[in-house]
C-alpha atoms as a PDB file:
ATOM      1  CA  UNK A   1      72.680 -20.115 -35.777  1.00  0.00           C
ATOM      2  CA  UNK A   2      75.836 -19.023 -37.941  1.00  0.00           C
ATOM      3  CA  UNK A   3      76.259 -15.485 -36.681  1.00  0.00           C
ATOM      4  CA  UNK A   4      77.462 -13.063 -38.724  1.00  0.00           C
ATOM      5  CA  UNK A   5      77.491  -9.589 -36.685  1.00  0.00           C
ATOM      6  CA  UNK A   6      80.876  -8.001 -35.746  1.00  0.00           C
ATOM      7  CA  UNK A   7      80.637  -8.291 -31.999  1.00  0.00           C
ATOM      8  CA  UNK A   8      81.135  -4.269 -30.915  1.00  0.00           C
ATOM      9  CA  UNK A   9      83.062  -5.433 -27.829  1.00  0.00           C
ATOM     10  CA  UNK A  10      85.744  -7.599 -29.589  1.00  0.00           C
ATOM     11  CA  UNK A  11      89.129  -5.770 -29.609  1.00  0.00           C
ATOM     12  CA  UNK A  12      90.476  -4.402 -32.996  1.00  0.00           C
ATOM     13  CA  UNK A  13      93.745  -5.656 -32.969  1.00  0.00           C
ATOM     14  CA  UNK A  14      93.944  -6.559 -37.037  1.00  0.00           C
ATOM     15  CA  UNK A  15      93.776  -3.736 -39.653  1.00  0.00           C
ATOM     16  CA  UNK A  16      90.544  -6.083 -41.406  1.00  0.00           C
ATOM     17  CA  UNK A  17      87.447  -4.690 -42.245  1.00  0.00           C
ATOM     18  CA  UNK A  18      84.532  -5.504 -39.686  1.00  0.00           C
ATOM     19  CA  UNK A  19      82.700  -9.001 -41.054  1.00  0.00           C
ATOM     20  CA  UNK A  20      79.157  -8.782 -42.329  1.00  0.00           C
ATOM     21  CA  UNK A  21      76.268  -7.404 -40.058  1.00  0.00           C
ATOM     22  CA  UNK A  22      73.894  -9.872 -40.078  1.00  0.00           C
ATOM     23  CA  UNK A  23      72.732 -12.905 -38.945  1.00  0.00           C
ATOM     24  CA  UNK A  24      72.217 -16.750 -40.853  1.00  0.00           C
ATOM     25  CA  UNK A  25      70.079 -19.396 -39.037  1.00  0.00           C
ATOM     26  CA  UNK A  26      70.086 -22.640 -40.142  1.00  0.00           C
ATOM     27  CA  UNK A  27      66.341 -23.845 -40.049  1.00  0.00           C
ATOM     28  CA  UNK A  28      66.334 -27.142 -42.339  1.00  0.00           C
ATOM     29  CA  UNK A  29      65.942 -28.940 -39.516  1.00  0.00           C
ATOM     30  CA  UNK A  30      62.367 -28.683 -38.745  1.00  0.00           C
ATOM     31  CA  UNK A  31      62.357 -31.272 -35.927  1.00  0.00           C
ATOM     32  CA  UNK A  32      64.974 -29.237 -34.193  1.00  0.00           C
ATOM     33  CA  UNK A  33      61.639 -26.661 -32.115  1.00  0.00           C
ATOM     34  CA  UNK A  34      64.983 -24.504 -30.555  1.00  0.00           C
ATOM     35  CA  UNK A  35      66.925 -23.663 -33.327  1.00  0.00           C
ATOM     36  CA  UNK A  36      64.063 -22.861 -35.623  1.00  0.00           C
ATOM     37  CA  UNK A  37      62.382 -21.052 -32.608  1.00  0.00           C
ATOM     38  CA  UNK A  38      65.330 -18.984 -32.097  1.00  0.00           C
ATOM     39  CA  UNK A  39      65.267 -18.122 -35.792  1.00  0.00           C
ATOM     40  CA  UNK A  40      61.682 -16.896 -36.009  1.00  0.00           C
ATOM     41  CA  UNK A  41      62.272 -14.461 -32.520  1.00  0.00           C
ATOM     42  CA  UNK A  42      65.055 -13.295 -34.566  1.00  0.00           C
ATOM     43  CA  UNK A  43      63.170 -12.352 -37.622  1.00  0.00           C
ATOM     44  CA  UNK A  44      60.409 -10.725 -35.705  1.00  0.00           C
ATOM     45  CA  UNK A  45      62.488  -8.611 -33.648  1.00  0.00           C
ATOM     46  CA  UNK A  46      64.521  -7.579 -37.332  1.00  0.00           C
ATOM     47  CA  UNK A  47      60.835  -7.057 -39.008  1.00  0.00           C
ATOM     48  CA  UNK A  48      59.547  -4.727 -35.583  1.00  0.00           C
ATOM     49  CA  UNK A  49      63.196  -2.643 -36.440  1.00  0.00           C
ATOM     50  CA  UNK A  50      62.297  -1.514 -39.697  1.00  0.00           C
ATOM     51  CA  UNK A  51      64.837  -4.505 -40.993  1.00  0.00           C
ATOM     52  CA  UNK A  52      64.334  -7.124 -43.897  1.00  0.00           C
ATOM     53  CA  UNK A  53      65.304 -10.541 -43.687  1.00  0.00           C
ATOM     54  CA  UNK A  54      65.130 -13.532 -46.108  1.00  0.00           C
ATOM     55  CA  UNK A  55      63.367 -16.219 -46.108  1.00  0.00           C
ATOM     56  CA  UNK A  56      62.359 -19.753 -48.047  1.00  0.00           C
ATOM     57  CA  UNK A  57      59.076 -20.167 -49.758  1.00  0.00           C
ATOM     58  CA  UNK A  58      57.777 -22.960 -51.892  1.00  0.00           C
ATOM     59  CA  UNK A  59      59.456 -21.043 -54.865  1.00  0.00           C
ATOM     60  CA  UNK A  60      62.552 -19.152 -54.567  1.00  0.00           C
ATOM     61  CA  UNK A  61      63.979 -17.686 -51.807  1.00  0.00           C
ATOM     62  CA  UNK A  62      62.392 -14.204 -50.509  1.00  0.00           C
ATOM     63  CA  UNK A  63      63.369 -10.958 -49.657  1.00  0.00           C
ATOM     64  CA  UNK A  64      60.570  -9.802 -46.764  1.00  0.00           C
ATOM     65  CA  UNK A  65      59.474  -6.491 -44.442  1.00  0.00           C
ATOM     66  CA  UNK A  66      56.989  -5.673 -42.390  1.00  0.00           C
ATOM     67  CA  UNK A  67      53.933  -4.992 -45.205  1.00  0.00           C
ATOM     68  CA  UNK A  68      52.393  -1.791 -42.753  1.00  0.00           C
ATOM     69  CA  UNK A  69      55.804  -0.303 -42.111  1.00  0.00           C
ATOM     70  CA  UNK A  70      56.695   2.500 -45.704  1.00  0.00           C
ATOM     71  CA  UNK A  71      59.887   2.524 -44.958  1.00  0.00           C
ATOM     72  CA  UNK A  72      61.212  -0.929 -44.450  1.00  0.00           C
ATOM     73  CA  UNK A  73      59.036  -1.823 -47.575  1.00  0.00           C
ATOM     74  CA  UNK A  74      61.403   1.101 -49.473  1.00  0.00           C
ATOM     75  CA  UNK A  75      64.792  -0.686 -47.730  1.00  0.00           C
ATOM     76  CA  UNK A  76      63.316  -3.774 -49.904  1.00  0.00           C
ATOM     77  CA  UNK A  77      62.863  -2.177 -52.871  1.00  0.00           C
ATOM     78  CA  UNK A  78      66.572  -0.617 -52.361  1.00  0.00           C
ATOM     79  CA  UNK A  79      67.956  -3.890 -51.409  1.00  0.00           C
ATOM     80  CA  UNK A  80      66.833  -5.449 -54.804  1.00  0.00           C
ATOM     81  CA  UNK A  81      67.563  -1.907 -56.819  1.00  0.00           C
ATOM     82  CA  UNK A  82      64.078  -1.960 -57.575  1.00  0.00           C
ATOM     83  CA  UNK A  83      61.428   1.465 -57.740  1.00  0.00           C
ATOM     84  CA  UNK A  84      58.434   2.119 -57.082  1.00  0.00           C
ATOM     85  CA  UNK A  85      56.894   0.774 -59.763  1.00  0.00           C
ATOM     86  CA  UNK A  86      57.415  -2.759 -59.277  1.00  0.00           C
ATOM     87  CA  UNK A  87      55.420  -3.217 -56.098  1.00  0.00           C
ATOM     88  CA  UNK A  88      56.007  -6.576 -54.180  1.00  0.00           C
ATOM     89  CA  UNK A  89      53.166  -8.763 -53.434  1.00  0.00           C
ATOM     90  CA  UNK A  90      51.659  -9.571 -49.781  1.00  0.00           C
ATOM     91  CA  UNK A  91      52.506 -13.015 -48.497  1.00  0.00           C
ATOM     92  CA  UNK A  92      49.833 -14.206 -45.960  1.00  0.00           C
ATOM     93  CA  UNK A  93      49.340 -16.883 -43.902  1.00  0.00           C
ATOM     94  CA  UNK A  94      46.015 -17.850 -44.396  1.00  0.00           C
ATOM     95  CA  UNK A  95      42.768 -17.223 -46.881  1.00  0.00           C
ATOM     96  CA  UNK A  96      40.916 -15.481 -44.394  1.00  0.00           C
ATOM     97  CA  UNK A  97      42.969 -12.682 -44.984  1.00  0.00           C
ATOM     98  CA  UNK A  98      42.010 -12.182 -48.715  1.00  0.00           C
ATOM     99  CA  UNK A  99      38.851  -9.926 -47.877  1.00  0.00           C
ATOM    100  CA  UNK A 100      40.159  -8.016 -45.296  1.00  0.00           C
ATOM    101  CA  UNK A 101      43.124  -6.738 -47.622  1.00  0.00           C
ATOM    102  CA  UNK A 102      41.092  -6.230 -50.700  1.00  0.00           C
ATOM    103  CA  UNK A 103      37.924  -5.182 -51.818  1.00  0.00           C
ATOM    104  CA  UNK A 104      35.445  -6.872 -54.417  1.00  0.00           C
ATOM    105  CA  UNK A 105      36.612  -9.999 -54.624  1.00  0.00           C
ATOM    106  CA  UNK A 106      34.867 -12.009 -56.992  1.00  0.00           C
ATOM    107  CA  UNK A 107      33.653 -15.645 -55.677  1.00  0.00           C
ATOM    108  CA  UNK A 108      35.976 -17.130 -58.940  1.00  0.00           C
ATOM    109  CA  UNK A 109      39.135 -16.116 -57.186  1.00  0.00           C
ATOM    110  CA  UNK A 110      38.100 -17.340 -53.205  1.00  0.00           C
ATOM    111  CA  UNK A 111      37.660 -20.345 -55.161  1.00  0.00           C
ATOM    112  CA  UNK A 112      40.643 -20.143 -56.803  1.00  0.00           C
ATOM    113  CA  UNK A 113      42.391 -19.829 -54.013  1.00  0.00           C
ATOM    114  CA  UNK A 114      40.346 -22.276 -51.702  1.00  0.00           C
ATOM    115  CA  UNK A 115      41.413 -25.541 -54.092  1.00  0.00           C
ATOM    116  CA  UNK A 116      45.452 -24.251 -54.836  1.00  0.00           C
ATOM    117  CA  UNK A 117      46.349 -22.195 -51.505  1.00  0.00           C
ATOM    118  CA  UNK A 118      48.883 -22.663 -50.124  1.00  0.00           C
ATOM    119  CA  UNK A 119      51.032 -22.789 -53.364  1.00  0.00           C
ATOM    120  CA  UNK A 120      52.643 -21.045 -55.886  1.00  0.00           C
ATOM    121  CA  UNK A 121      49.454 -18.918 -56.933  1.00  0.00           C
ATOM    122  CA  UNK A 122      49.310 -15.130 -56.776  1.00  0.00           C
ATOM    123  CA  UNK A 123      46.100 -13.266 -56.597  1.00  0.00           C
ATOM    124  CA  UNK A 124      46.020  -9.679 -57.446  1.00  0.00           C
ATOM    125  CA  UNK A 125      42.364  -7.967 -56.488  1.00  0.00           C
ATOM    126  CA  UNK A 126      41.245  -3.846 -55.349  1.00  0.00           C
ATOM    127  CA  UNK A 127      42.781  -3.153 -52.425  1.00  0.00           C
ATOM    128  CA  UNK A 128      40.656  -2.681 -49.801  1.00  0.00           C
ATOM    129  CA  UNK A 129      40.595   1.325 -49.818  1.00  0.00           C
ATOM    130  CA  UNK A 130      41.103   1.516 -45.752  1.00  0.00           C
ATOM    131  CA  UNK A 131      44.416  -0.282 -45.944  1.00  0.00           C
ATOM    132  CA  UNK A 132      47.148   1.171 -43.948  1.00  0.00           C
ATOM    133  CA  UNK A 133      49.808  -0.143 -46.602  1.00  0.00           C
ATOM    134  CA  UNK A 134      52.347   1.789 -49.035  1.00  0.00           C
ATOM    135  CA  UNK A 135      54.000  -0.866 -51.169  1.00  0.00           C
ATOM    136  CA  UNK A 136      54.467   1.382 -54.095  1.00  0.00           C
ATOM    137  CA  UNK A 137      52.816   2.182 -56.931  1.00  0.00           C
ATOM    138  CA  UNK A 138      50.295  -0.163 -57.040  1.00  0.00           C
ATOM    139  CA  UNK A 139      47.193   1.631 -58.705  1.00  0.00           C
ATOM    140  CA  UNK A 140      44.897   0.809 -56.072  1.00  0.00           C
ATOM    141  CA  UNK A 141      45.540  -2.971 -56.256  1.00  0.00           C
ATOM    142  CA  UNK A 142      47.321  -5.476 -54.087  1.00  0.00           C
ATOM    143  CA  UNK A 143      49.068  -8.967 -55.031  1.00  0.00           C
ATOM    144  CA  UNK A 144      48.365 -11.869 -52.215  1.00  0.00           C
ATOM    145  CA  UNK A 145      49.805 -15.479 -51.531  1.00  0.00           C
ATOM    146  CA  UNK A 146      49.817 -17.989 -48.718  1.00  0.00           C
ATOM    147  CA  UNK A 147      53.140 -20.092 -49.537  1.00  0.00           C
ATOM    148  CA  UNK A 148      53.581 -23.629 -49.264  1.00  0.00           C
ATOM    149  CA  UNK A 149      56.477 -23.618 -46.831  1.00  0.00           C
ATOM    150  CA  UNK A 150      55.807 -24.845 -43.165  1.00  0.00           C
ATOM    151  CA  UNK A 151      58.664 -22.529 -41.727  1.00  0.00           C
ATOM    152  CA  UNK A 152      57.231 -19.361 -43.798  1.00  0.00           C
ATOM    153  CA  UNK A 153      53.767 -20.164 -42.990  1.00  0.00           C
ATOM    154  CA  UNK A 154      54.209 -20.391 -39.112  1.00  0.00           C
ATOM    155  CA  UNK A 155      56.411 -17.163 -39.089  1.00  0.00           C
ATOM    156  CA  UNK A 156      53.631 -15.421 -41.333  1.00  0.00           C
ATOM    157  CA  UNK A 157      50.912 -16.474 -38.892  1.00  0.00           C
ATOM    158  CA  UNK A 158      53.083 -14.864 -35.777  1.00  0.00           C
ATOM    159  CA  UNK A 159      54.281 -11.550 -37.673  1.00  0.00           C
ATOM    160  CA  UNK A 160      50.567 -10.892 -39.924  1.00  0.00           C
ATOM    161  CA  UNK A 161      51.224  -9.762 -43.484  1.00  0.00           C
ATOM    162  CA  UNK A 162      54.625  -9.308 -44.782  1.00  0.00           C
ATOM    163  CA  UNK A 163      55.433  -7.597 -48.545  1.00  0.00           C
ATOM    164  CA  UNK A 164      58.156 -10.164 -50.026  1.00  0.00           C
ATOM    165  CA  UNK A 165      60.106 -10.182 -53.436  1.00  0.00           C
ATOM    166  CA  UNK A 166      62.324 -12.699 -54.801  1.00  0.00           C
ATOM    167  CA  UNK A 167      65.970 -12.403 -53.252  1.00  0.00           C
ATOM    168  CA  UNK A 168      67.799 -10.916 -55.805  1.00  0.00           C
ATOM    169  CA  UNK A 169      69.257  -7.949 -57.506  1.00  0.00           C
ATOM    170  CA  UNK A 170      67.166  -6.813 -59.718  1.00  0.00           C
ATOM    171  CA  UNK A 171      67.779  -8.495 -63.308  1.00  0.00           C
ATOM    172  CA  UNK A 172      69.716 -11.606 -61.653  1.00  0.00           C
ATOM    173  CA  UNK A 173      68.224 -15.099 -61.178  1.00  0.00           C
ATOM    174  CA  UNK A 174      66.175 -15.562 -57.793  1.00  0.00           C
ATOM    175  CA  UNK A 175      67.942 -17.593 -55.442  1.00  0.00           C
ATOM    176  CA  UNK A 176      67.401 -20.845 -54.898  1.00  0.00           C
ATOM    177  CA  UNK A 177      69.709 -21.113 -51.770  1.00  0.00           C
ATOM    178  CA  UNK A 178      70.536 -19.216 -49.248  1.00  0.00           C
ATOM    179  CA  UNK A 179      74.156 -18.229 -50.093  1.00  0.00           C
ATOM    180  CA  UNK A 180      73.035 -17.147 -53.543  1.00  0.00           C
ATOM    181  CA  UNK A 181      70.715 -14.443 -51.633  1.00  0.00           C
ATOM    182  CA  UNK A 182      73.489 -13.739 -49.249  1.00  0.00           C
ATOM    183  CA  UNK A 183      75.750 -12.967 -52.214  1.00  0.00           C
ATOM    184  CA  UNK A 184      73.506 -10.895 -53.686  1.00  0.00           C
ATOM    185  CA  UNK A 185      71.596  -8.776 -50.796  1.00  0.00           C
ATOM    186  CA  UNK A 186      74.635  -9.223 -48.081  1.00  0.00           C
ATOM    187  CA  UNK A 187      74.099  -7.066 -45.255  1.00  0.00           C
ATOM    188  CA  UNK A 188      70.798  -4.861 -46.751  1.00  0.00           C
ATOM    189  CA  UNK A 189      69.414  -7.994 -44.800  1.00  0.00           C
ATOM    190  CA  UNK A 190      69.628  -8.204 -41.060  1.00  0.00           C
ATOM    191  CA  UNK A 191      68.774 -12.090 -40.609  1.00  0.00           C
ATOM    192  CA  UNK A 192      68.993 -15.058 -43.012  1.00  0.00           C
ATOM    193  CA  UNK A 193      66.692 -18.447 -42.765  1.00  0.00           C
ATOM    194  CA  UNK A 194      68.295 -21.226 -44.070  1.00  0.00           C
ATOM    195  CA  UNK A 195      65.893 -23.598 -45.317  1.00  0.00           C
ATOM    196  CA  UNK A 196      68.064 -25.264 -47.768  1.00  0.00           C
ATOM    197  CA  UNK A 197      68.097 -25.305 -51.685  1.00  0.00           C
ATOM    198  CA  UNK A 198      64.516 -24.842 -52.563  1.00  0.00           C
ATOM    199  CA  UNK A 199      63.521 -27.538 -56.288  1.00  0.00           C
ATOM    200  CA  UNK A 200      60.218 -27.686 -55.273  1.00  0.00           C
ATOM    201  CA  UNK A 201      58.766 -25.508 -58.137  1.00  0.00           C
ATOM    202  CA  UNK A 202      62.453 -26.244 -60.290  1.00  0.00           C
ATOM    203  CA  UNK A 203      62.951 -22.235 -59.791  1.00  0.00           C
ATOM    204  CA  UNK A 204      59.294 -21.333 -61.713  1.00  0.00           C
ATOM    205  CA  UNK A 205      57.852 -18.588 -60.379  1.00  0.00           C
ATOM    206  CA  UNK A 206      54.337 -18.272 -59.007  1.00  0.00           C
ATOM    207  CA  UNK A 207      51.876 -17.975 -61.380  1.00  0.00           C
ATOM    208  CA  UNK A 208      49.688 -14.488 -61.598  1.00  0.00           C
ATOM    209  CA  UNK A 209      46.229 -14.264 -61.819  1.00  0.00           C
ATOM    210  CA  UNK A 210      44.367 -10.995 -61.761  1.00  0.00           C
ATOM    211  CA  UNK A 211      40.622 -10.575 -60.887  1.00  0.00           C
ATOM    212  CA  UNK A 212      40.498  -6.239 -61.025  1.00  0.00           C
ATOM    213  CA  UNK A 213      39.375  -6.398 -64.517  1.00  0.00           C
ATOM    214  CA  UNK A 214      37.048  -9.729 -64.788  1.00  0.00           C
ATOM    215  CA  UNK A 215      35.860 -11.944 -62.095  1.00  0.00           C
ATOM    216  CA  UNK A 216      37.025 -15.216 -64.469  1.00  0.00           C
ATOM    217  CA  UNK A 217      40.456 -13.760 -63.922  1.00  0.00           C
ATOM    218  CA  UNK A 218      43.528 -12.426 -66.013  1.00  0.00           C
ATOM    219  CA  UNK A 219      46.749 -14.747 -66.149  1.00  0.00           C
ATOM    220  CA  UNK A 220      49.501 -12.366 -65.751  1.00  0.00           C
ATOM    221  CA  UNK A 221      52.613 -14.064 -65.342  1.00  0.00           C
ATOM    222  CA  UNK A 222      52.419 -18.129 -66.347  1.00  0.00           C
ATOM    223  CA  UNK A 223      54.373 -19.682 -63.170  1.00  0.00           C
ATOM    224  CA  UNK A 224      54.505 -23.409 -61.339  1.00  0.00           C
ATOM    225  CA  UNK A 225      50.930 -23.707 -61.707  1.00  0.00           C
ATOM    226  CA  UNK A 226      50.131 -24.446 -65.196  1.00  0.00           C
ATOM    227  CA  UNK A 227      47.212 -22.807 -67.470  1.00  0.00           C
ATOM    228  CA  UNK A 228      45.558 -26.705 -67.797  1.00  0.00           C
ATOM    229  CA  UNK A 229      45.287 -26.489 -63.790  1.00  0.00           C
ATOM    230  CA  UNK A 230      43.938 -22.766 -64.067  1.00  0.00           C
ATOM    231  CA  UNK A 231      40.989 -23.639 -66.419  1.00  0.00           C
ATOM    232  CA  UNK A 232      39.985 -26.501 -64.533  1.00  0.00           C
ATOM    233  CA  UNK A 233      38.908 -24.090 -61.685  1.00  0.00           C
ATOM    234  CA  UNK A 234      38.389 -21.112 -64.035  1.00  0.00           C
ATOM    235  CA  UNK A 235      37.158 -22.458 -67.569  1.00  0.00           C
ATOM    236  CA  UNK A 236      37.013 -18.710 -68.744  1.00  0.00           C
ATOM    237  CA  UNK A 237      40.077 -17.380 -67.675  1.00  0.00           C
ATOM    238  CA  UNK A 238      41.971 -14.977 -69.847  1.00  0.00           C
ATOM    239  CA  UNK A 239      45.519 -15.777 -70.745  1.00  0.00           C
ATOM    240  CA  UNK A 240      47.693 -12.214 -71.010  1.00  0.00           C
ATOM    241  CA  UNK A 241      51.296 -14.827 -69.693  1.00  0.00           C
ATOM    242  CA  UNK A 242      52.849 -13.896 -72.995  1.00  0.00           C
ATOM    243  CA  UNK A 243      52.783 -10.170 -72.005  1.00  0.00           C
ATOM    244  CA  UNK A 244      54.004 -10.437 -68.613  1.00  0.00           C
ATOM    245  CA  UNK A 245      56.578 -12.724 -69.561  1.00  0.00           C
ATOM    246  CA  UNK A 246      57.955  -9.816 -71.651  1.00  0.00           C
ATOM    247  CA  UNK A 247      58.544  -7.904 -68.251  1.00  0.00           C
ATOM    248  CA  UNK A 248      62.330  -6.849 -67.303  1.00  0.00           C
ATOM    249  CA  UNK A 249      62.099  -9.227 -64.070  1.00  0.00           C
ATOM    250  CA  UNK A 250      60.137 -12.055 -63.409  1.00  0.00           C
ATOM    251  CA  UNK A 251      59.345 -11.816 -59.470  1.00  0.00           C
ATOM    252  CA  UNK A 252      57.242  -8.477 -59.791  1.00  0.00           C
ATOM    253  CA  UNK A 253      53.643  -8.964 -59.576  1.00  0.00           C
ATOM    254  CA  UNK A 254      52.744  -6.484 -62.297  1.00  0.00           C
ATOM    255  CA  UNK A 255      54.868  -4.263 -64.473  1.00  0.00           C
ATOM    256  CA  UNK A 256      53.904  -0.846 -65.910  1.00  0.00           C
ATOM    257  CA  UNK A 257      53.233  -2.158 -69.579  1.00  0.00           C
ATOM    258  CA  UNK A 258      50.052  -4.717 -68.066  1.00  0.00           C
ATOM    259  CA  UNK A 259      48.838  -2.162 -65.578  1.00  0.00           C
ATOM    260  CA  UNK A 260      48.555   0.628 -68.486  1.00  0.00           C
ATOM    261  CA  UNK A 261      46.009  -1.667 -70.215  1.00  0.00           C
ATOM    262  CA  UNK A 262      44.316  -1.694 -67.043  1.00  0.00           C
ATOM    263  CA  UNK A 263      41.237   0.527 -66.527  1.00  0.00           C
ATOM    264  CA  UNK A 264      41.715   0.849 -62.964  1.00  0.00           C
ATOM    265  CA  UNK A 265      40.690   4.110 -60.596  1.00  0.00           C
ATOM    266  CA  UNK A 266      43.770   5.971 -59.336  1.00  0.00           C
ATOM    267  CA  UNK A 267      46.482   4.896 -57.193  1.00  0.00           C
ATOM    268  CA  UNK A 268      45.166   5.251 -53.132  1.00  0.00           C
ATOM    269  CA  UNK A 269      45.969   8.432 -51.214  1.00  0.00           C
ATOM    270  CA  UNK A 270      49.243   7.620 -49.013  1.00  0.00           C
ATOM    271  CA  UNK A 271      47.958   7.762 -45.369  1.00  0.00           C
ATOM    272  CA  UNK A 272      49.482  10.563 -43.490  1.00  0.00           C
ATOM    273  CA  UNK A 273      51.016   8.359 -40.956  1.00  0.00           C
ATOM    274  CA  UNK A 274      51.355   5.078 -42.786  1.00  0.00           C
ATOM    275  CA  UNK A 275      53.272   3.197 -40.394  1.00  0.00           C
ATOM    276  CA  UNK A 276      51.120   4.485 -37.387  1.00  0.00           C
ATOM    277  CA  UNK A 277      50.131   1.604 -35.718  1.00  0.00           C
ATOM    278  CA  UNK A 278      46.260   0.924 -34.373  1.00  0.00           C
ATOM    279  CA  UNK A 279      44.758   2.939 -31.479  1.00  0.00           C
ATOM    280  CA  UNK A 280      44.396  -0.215 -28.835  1.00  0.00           C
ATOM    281  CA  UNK A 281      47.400  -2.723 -29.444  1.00  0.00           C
ATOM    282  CA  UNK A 282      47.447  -5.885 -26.221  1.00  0.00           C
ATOM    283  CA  UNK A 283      50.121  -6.387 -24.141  1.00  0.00           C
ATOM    284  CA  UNK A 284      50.617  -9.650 -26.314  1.00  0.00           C
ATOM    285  CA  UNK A 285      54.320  -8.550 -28.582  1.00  0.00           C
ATOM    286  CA  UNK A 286      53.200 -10.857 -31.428  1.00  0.00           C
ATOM    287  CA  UNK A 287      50.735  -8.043 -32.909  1.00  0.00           C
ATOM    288  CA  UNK A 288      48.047  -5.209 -32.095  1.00  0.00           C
ATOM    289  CA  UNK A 289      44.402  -6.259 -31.899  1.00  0.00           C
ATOM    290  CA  UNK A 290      42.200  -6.994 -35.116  1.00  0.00           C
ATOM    291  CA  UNK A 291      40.426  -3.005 -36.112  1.00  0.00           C
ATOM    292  CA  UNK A 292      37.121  -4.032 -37.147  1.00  0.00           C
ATOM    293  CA  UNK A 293      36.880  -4.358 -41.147  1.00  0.00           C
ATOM    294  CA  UNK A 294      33.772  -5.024 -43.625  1.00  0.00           C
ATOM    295  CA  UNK A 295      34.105  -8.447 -43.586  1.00  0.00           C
ATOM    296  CA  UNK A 296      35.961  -9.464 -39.918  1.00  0.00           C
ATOM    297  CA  UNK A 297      38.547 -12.251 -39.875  1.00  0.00           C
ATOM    298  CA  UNK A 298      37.478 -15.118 -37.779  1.00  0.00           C
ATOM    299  CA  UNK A 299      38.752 -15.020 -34.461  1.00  0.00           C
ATOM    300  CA  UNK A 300      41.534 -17.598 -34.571  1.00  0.00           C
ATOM    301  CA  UNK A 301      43.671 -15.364 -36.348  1.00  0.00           C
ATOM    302  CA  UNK A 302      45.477 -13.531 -34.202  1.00  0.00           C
ATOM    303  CA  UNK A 303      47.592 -11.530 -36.466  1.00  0.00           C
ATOM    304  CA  UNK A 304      46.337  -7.726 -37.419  1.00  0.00           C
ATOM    305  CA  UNK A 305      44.721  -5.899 -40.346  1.00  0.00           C
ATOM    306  CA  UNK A 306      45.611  -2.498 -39.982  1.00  0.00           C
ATOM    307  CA  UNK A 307      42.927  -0.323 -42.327  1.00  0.00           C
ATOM    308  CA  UNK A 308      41.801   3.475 -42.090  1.00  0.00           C
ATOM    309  CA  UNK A 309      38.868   4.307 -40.492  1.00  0.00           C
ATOM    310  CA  UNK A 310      36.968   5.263 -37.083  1.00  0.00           C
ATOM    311  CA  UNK A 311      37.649   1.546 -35.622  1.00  0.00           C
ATOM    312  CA  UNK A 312      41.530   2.304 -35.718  1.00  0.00           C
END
């Protein structure tokens, strides 16, 4: 770990500013169980303070908070200069999640996602209208992926559902390393994951596809998974990529201009107590237990889905 934090008990005995406050692990080492352990308790205990922290994906380099907690998903959106508007998508670790988070999902997109998950596919669908998230001004939808990073993946699966954006200011190229992020987002981030320069997609984006309007899917934003690949899974699929490549910035899942078309019902009621967390939590720290949902998620995920409702 490359620490970063001014150490409070150090003795001022220079006239220069106090270094950065956060903290850099180096993870590219994935053989090396202590460091990257160490990393991941660090980027819990950030995500239970409210805090964001970076980390890789199979794309670009992401900005992440804890999806369930309002006002760490606002630091994000202040840490890119972002509003409201722009929404970031869920990142998940696994499939099973997909009908506990939304609602209506049509068997063309479970399929979708069943052949090219994990990758650099995002699903938009209804959101499941119990869910205790406020990620903005989504119109009642939500935007899911499971990346294709092994270090991402194992943190997702110990944390549950975290909203991520692409690390950067808003209207600046994504980063593709670490010390791009850094220079961009500096201390709005409490921890850093260093997973090294990320080619794996060549910097392309994921690729959008949205199933609120039609079950054979929408393509909002064209990405690393090509519209050849799309139509072998969804013959019908619509291609809108040439409007949402016309957005301001490329990570958002939706922009204002799509979503207008969009004959959607009315952005969800915020919950009262949005970041409340479930009535019966275990002693385990990892998460609270699973409230009870439409459609359950099997028991070997032990990360929570936090929804409205009698259950908690």
């Amino acid at each position: 770990m490359t620490d970063q934090t001014t150490d409070p008990g150090e003795s001022q005995t220079t006239s220069e500013p106090p270094g950065p406050r956060y903290a850099r692990y180096d993870c590219t080492d994935r053989a090396d169980r202590s460091a990257v352990d160490e990393a991941a308790a660090a980027a819990r205990r950030a995500l239970d303070a409210g805090e964001c922290i970076v980390l890789p994906t199979d794309t670009v380099y992401g900005i992440g908070a804890d999806a369930y907690n309002a006002d760490a998903v606002q630091r994000l959106l202040d840490a890119k200069g972002r509003g409201r508007e722009k929404p970031p998508p869920v990142l998940i670790s696994d499939a099973h999640f997909v009908k506990a988070l939304a609602a209506d999902v049509p068997d063309e997109a479970m399929s979708l996602v069943k052949a090219l998950w994990p990758g650099a596919l995002t699903i938009i669908c209804k959101a499941n209208d119990r869910l205790r998230m406020d990620l903005g001004e989504t119109n009642g939808t939500v935007g899911l992926r499971v990346p294709d990073h092994p270090l991402t993946r194992e943190l997702l699966r110990q944390t549950g559902p975290l909203a991520v954006s692409s690390a950067n200011k808003t209207g600046r190229a994504a980063a593709s390393t670490c010390d791009s992020a850094i220079e961009q987002l500096d201390d709005s981030v409490a921890v850093y994951l260093d997973g090294g320069e990320l080619t794996g997609t060549e910097g392309k984006p994921s690729t959008i596809v949205d199933f609120t309007i039609k079950d054979t899917g929408q393509i909002l934003r064209s990405g690393a998974i090509s519209l050849e690949t799309l139509q072998e899974y969804l013959p019908d699929v619509e291609d809108l990529a040439t409007e949402a490549e016309a957005a301001e910035e490329t990570p958002n899942y939706t922009t204002a201009e799509l979503r207008a078309r969009h004959t959607l019902q009315p952005p969800l009621e915020t919950p009262a107590e949005p970041t409340a967390p479930a009535a019966e939590t275990p002693a385990a720290p990892a998460a609270p237990a699973m409230p009870q949902v439409a459609e359950p998620l099997p028991q070997s995920q032990p990360t929570p889905v936090r929804t409205e409702g009698t259950n908690g």
